[in-house]
PDB file of N, CA and C in Angstrom:
ATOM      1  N   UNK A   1      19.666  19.431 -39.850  1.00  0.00           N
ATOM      2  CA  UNK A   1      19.530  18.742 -38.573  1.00  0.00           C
ATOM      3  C   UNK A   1      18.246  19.212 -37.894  1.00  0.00           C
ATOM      4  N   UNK A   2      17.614  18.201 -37.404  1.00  0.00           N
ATOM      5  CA  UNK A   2      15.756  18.691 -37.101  1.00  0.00           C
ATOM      6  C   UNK A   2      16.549  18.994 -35.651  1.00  0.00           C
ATOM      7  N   UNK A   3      15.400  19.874 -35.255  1.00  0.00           N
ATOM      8  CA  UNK A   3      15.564  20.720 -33.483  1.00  0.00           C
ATOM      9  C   UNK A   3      14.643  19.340 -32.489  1.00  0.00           C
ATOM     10  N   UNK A   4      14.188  18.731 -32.989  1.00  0.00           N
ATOM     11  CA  UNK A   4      13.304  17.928 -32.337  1.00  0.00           C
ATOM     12  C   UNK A   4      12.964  16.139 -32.600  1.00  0.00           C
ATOM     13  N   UNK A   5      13.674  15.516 -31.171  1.00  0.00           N
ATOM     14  CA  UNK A   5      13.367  13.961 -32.020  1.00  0.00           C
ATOM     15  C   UNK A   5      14.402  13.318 -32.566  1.00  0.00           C
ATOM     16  N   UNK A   6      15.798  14.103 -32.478  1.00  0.00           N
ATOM     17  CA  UNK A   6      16.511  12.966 -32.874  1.00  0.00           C
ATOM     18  C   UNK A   6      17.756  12.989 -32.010  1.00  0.00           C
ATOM     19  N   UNK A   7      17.699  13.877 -31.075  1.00  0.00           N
ATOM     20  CA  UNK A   7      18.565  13.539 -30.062  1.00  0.00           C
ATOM     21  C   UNK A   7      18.458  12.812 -28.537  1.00  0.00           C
ATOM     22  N   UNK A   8      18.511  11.810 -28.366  1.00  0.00           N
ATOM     23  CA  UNK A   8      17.807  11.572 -26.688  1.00  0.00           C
ATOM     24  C   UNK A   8      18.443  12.455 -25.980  1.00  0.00           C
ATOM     25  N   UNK A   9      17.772  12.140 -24.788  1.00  0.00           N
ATOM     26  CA  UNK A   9      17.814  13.215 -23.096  1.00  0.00           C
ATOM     27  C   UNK A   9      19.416  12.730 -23.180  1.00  0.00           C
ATOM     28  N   UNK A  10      20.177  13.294 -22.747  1.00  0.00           N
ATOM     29  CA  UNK A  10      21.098  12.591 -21.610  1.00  0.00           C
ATOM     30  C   UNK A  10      20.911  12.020 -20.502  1.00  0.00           C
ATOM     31  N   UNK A  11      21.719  11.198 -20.246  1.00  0.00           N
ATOM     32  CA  UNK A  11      21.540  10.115 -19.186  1.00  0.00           C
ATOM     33  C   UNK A  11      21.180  11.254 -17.922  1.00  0.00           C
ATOM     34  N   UNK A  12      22.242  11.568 -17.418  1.00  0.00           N
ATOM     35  CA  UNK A  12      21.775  12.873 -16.359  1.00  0.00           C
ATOM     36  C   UNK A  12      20.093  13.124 -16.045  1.00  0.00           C
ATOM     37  N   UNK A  13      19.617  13.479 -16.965  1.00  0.00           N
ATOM     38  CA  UNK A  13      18.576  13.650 -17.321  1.00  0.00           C
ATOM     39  C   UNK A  13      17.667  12.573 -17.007  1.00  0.00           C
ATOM     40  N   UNK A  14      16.981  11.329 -17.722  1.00  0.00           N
ATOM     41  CA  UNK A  14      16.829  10.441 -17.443  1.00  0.00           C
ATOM     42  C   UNK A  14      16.831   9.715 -16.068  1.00  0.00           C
ATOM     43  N   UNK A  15      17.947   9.725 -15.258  1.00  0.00           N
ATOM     44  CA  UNK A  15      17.616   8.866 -13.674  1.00  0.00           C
ATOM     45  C   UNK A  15      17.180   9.786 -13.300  1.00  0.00           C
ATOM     46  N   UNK A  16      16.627  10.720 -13.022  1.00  0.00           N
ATOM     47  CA  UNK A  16      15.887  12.147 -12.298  1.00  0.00           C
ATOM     48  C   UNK A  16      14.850  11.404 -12.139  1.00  0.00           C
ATOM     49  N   UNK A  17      14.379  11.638 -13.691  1.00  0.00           N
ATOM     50  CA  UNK A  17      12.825  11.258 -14.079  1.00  0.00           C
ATOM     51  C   UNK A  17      12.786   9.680 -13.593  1.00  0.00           C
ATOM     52  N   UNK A  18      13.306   8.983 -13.907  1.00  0.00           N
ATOM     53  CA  UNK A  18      12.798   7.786 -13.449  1.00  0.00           C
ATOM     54  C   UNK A  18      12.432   7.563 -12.005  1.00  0.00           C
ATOM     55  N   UNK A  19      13.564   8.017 -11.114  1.00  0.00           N
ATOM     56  CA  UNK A  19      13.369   8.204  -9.764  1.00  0.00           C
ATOM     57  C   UNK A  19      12.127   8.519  -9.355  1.00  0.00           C
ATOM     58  N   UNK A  20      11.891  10.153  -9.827  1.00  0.00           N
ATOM     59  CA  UNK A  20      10.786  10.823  -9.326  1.00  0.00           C
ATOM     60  C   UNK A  20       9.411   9.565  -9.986  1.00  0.00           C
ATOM     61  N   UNK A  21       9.335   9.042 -11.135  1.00  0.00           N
ATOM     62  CA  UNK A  21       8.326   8.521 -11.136  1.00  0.00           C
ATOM     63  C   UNK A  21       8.596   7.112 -10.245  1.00  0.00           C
ATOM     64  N   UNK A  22       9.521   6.193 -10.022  1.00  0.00           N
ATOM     65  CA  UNK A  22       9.356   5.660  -9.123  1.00  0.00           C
ATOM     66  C   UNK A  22       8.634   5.781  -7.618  1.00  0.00           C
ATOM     67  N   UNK A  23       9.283   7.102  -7.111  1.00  0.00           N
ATOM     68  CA  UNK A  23       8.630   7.523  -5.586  1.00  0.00           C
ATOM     69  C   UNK A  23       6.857   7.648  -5.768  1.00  0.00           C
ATOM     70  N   UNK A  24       6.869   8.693  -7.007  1.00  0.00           N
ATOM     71  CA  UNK A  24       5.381   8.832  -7.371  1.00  0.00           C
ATOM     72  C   UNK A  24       4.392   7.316  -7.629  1.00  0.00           C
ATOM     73  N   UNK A  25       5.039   6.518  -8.256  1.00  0.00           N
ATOM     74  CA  UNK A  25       3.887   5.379  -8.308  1.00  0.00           C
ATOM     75  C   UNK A  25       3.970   5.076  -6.304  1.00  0.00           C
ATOM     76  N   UNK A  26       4.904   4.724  -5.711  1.00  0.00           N
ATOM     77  CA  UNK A  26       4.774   4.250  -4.454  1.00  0.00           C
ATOM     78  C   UNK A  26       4.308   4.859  -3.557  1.00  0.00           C
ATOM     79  N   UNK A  27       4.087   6.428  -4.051  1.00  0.00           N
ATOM     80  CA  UNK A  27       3.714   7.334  -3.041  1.00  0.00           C
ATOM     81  C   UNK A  27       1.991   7.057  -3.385  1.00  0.00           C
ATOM     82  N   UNK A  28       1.396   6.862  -4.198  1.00  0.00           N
ATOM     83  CA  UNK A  28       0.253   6.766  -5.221  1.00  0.00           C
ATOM     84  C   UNK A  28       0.417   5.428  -4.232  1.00  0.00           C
ATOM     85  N   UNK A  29       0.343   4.319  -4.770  1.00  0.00           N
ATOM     86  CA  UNK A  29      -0.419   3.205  -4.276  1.00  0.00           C
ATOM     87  C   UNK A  29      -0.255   2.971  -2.696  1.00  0.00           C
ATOM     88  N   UNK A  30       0.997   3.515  -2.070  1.00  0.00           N
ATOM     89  CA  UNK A  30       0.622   3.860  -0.178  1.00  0.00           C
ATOM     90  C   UNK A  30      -0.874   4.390  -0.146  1.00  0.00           C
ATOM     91  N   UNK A  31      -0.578   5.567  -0.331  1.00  0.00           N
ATOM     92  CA  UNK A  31      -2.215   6.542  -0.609  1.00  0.00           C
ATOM     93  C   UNK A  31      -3.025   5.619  -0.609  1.00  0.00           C
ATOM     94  N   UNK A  32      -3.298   4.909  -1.650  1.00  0.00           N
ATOM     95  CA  UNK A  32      -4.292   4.130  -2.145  1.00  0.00           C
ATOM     96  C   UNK A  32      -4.776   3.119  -0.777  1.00  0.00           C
ATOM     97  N   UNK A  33      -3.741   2.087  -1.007  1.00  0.00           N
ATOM     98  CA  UNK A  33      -3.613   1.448   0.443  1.00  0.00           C
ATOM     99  C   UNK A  33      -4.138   2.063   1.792  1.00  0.00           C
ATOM    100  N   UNK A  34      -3.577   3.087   2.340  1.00  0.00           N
ATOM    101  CA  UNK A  34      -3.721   3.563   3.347  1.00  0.00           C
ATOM    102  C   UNK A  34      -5.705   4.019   3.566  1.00  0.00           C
ATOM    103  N   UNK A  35      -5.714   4.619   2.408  1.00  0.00           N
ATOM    104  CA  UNK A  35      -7.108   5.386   2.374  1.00  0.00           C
ATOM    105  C   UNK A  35      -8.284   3.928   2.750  1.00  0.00           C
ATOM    106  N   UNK A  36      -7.971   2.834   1.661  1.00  0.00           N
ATOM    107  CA  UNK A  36      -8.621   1.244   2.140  1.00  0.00           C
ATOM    108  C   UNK A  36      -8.739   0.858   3.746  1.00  0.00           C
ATOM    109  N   UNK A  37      -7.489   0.722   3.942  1.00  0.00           N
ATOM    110  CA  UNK A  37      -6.910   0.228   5.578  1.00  0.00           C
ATOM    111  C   UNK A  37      -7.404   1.129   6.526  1.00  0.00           C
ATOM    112  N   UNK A  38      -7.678   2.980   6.426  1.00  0.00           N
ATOM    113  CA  UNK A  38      -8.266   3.077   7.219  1.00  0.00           C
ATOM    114  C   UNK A  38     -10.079   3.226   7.190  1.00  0.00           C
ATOM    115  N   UNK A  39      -9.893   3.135   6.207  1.00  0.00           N
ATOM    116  CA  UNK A  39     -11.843   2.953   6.036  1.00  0.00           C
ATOM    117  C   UNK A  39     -11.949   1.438   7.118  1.00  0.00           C
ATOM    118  N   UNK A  40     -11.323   0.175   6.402  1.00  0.00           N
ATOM    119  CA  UNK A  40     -11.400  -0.861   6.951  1.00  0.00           C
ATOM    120  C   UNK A  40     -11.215  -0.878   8.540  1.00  0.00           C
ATOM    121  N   UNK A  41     -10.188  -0.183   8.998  1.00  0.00           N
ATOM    122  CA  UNK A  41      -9.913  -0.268  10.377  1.00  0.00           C
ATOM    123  C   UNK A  41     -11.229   0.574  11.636  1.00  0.00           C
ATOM    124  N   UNK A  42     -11.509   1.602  10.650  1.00  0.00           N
ATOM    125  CA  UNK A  42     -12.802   2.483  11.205  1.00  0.00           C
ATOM    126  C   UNK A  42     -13.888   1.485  11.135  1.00  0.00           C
ATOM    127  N   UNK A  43     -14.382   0.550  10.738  1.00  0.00           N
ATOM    128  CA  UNK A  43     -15.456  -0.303   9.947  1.00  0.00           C
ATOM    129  C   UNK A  43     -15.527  -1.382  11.663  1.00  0.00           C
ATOM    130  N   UNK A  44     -13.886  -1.951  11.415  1.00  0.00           N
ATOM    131  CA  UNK A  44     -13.455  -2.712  12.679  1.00  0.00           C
ATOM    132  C   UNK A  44     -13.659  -2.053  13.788  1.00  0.00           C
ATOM    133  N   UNK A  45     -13.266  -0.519  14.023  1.00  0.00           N
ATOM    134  CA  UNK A  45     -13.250   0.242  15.215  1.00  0.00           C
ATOM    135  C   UNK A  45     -14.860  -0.157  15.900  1.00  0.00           C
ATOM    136  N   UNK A  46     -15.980   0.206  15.037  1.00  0.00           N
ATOM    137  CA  UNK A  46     -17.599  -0.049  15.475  1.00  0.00           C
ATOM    138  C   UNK A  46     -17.610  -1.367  15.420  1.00  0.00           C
ATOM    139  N   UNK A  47     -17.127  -2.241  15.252  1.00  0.00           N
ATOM    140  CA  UNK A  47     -18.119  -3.425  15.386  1.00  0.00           C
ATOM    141  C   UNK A  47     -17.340  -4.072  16.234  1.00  0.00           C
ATOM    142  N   UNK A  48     -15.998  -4.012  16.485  1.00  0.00           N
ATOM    143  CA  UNK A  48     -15.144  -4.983  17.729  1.00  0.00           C
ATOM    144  C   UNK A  48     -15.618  -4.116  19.172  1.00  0.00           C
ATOM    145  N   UNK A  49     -15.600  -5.293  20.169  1.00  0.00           N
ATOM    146  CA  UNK A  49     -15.538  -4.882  21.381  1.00  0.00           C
ATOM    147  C   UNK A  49     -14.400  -5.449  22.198  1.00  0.00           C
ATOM    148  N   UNK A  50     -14.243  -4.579  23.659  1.00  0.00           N
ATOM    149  CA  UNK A  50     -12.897  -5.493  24.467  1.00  0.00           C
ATOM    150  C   UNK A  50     -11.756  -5.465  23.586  1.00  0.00           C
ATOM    151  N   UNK A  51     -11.847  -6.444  24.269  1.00  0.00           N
ATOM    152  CA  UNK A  51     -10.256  -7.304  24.028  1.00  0.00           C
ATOM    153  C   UNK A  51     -10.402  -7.499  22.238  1.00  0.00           C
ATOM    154  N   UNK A  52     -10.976  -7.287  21.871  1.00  0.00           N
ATOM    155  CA  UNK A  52     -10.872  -7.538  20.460  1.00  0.00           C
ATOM    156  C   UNK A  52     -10.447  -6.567  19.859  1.00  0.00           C
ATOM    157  N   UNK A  53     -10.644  -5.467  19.839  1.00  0.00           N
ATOM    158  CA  UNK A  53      -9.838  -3.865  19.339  1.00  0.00           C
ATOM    159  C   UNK A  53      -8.813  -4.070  19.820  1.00  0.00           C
ATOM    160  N   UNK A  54      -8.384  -5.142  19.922  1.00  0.00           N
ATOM    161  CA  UNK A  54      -6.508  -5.287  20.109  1.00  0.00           C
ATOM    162  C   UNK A  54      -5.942  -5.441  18.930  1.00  0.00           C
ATOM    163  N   UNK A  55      -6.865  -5.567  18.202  1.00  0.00           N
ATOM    164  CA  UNK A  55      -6.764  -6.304  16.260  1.00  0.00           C
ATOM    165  C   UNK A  55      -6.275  -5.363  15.710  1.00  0.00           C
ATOM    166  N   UNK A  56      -6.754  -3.868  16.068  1.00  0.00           N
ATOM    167  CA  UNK A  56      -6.498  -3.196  14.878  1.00  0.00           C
ATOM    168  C   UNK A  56      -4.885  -2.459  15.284  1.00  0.00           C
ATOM    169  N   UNK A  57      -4.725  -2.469  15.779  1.00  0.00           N
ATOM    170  CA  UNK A  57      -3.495  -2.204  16.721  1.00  0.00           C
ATOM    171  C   UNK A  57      -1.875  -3.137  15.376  1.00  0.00           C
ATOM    172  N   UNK A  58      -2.413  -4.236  15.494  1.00  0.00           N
ATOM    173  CA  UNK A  58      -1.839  -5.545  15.135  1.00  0.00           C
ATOM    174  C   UNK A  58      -2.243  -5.118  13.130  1.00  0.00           C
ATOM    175  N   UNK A  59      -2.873  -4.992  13.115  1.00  0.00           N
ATOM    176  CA  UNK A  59      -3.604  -4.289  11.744  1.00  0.00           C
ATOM    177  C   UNK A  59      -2.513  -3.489  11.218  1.00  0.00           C
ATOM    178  N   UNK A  60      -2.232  -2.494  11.876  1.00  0.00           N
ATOM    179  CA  UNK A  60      -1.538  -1.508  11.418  1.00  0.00           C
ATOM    180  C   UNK A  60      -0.245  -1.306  11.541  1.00  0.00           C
ATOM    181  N   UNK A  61       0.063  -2.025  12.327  1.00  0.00           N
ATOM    182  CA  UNK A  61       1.593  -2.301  12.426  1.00  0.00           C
ATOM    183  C   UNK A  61       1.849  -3.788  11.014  1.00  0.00           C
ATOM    184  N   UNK A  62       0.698  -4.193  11.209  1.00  0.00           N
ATOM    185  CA  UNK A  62       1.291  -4.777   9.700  1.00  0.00           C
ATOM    186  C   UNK A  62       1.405  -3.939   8.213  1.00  0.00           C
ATOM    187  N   UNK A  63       0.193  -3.068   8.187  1.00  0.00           N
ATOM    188  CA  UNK A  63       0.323  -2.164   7.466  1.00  0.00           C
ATOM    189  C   UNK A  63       1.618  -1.378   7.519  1.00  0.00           C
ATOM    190  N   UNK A  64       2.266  -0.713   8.446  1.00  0.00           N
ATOM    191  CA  UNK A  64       3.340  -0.125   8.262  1.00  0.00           C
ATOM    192  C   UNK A  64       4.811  -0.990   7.649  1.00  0.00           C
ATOM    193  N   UNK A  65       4.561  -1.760   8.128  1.00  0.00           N
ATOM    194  CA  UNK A  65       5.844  -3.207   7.631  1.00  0.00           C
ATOM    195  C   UNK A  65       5.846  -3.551   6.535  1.00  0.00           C
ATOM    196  N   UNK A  66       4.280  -3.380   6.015  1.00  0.00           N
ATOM    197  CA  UNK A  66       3.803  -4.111   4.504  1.00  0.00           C
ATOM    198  C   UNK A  66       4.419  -2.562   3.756  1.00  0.00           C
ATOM    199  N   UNK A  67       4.401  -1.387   3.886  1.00  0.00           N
ATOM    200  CA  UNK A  67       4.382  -0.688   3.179  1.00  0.00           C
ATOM    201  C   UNK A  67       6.079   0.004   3.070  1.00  0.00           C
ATOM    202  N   UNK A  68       6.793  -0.644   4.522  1.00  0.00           N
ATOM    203  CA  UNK A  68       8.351  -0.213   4.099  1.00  0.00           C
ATOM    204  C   UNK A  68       9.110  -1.044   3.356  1.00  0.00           C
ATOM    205  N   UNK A  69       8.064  -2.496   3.567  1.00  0.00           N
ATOM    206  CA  UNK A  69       9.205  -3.509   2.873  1.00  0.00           C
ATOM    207  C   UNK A  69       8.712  -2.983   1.204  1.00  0.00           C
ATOM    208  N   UNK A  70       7.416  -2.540   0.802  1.00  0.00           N
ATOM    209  CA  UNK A  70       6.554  -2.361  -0.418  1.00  0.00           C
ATOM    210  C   UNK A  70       8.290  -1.307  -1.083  1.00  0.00           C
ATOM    211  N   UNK A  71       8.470  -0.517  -0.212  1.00  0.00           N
ATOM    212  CA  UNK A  71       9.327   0.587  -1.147  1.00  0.00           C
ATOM    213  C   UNK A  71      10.666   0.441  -0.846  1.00  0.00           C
ATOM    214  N   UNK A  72      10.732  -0.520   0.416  1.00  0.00           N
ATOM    215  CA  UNK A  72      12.209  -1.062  -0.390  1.00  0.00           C
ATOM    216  C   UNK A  72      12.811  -1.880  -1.182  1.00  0.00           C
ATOM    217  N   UNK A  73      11.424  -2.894  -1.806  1.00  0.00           N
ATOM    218  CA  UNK A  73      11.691  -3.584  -2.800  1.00  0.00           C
ATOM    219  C   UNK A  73      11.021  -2.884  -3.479  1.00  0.00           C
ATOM    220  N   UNK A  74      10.585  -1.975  -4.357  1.00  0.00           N
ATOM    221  CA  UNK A  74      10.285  -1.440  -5.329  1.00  0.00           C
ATOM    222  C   UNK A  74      11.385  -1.176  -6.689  1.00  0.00           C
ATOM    223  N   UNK A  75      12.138  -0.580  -6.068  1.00  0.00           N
ATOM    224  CA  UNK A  75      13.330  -0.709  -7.192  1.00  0.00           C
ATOM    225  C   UNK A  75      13.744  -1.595  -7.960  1.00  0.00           C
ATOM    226  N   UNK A  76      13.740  -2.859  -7.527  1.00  0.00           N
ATOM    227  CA  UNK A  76      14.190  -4.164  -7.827  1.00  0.00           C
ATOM    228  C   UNK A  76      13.030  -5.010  -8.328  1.00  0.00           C
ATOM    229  N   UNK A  77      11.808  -4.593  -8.450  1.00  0.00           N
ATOM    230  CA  UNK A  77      10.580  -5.366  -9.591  1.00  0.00           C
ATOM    231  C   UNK A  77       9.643  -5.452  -8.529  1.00  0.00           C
ATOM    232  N   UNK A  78       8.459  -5.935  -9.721  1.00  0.00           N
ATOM    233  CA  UNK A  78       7.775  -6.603  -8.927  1.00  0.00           C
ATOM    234  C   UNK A  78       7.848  -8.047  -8.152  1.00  0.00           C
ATOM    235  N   UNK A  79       9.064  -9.201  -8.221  1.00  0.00           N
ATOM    236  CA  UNK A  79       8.647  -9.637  -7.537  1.00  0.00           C
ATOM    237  C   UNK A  79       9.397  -9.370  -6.046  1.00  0.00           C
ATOM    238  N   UNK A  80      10.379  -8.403  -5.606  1.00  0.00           N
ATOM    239  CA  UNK A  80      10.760  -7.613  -4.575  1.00  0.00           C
ATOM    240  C   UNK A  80       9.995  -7.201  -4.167  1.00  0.00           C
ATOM    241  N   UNK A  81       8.879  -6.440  -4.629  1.00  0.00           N
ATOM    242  CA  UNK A  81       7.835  -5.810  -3.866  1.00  0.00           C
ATOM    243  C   UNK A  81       6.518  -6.411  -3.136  1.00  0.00           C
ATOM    244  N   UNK A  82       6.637  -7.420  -4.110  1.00  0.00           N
ATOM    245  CA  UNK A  82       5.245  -8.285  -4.305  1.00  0.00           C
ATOM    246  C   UNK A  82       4.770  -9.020  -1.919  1.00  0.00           C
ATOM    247  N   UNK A  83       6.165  -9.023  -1.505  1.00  0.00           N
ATOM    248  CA  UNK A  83       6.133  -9.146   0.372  1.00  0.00           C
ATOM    249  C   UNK A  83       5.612  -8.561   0.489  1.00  0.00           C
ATOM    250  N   UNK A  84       5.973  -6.756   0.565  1.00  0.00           N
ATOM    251  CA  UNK A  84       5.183  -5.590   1.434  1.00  0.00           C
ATOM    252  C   UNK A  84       3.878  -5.465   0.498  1.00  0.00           C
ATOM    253  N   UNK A  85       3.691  -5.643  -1.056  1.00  0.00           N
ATOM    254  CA  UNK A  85       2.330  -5.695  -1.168  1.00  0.00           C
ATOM    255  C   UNK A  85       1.332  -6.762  -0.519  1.00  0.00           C
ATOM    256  N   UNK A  86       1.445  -7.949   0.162  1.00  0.00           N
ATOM    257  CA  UNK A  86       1.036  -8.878   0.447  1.00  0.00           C
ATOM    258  C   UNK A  86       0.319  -8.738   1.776  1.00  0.00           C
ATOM    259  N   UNK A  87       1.751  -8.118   2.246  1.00  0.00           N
ATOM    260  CA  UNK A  87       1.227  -7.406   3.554  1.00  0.00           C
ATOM    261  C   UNK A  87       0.507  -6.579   3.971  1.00  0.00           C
ATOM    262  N   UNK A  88       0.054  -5.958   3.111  1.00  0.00           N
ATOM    263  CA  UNK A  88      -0.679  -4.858   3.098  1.00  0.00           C
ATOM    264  C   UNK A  88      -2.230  -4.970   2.740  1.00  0.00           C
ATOM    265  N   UNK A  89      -2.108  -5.909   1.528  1.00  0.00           N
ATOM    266  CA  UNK A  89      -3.278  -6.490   0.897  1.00  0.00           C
ATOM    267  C   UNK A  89      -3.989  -7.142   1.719  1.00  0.00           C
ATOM    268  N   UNK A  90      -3.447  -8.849   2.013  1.00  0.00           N
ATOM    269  CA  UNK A  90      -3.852  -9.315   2.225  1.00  0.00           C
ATOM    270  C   UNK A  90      -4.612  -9.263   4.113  1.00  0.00           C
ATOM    271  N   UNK A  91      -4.304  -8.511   5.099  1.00  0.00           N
ATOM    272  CA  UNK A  91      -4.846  -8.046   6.278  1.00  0.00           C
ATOM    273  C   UNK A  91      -5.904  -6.864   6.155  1.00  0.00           C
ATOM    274  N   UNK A  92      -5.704  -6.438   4.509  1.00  0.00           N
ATOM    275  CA  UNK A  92      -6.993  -5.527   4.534  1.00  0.00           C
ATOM    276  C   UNK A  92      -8.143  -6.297   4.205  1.00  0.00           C
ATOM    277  N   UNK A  93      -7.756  -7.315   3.522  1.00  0.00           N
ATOM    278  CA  UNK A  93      -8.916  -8.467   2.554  1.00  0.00           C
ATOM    279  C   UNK A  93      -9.900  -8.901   3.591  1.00  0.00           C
ATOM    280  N   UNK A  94      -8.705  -9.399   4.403  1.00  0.00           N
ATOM    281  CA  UNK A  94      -9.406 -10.503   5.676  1.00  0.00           C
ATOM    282  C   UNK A  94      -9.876  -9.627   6.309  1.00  0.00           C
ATOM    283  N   UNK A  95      -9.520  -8.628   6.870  1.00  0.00           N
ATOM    284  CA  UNK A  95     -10.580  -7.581   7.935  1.00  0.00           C
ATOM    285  C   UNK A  95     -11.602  -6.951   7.207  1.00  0.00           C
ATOM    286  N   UNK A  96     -11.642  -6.802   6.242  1.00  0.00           N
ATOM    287  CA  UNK A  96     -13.155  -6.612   5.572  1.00  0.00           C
ATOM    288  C   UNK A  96     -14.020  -7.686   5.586  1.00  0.00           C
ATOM    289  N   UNK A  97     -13.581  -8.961   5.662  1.00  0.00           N
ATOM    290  CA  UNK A  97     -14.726  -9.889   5.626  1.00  0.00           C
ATOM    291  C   UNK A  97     -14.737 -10.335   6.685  1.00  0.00           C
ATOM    292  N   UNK A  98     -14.042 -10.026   7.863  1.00  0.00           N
ATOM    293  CA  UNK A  98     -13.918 -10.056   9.312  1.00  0.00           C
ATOM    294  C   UNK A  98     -15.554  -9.099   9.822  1.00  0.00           C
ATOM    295  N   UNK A  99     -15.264  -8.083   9.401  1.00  0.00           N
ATOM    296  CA  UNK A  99     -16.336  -6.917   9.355  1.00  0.00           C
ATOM    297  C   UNK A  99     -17.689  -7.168   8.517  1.00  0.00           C
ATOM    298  N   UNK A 100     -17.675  -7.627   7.733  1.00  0.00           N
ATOM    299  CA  UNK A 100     -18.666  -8.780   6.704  1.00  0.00           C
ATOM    300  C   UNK A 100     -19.419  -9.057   7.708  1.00  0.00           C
ATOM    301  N   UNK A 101     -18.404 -10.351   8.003  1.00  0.00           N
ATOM    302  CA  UNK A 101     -19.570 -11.108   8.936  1.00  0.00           C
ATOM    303  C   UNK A 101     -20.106 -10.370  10.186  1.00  0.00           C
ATOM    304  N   UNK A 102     -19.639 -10.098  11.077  1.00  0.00           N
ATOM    305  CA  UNK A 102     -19.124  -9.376  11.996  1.00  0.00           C
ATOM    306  C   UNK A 102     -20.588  -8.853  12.387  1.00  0.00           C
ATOM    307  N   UNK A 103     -20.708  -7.918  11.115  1.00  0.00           N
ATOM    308  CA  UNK A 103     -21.994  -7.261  11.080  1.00  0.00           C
ATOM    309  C   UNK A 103     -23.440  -8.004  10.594  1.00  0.00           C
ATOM    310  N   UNK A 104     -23.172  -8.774  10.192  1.00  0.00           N
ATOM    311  CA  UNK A 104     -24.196 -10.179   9.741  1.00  0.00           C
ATOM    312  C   UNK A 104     -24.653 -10.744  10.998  1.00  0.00           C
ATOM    313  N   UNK A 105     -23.148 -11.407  11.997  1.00  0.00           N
ATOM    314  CA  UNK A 105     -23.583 -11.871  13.277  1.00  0.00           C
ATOM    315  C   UNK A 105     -24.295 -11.388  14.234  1.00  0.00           C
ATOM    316  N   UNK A 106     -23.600 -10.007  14.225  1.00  0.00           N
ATOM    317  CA  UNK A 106     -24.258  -9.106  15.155  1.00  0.00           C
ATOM    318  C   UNK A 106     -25.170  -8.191  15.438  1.00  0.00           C
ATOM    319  N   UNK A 107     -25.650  -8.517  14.352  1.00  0.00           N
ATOM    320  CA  UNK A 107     -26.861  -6.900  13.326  1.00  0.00           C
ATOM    321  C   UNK A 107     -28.041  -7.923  13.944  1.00  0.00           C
TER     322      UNK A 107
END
């Protein structure tokens, strides 16, 4: 009988690890996210004036929404997750090219 390779983990064993790498990918692409959103929001901070730095306010509260719904559908696939990624994505997309122009217009 070989010592190695022919017995699997036990189950026990197994949902640990899966878990922990679950949290780890979501903890990993928040990070990721977050590090984007606030470059982007700093980018917005210099170039909005007034009443317009009300945006980023609105910014980030979508960000936070995008990123609880992101890990509470995580478990359940990608297309559960695919809302809070959307949310997250897609308000960083547009405020970068918000900031694009922004600085084009105003430069």
């Amino acid at each position: 009988m070989p010592l190695f390779g022919s017995t699997p983990w036990p189950t026990f064993v197994d949902q640990p690890i899966a878990h922990q790498a679950s949290a780890s990918a979501v903890l990993q692409n928040s990070f990721e996210q977050a590090l984007i959103a606030i470059g982007v929001h700093l980018a917005l901070a210099t170039i909005l004036t007034g009443r317009e730095r009300l945006l980023i306010p609105v910014l980030v509260a979508l960000h936070v929404v995008g990123r609880i719904a992101f890990r509470l559908g995580y478990p359940a696939g990608a297309g559960a997750r695919a809302f809070g990624m959307s949310m997250t994505y897609y308000p960083i997309l547009l405020s970068t090219c918000l900031a694009g122009v922004l600085v084009i217009v105003r430069v």
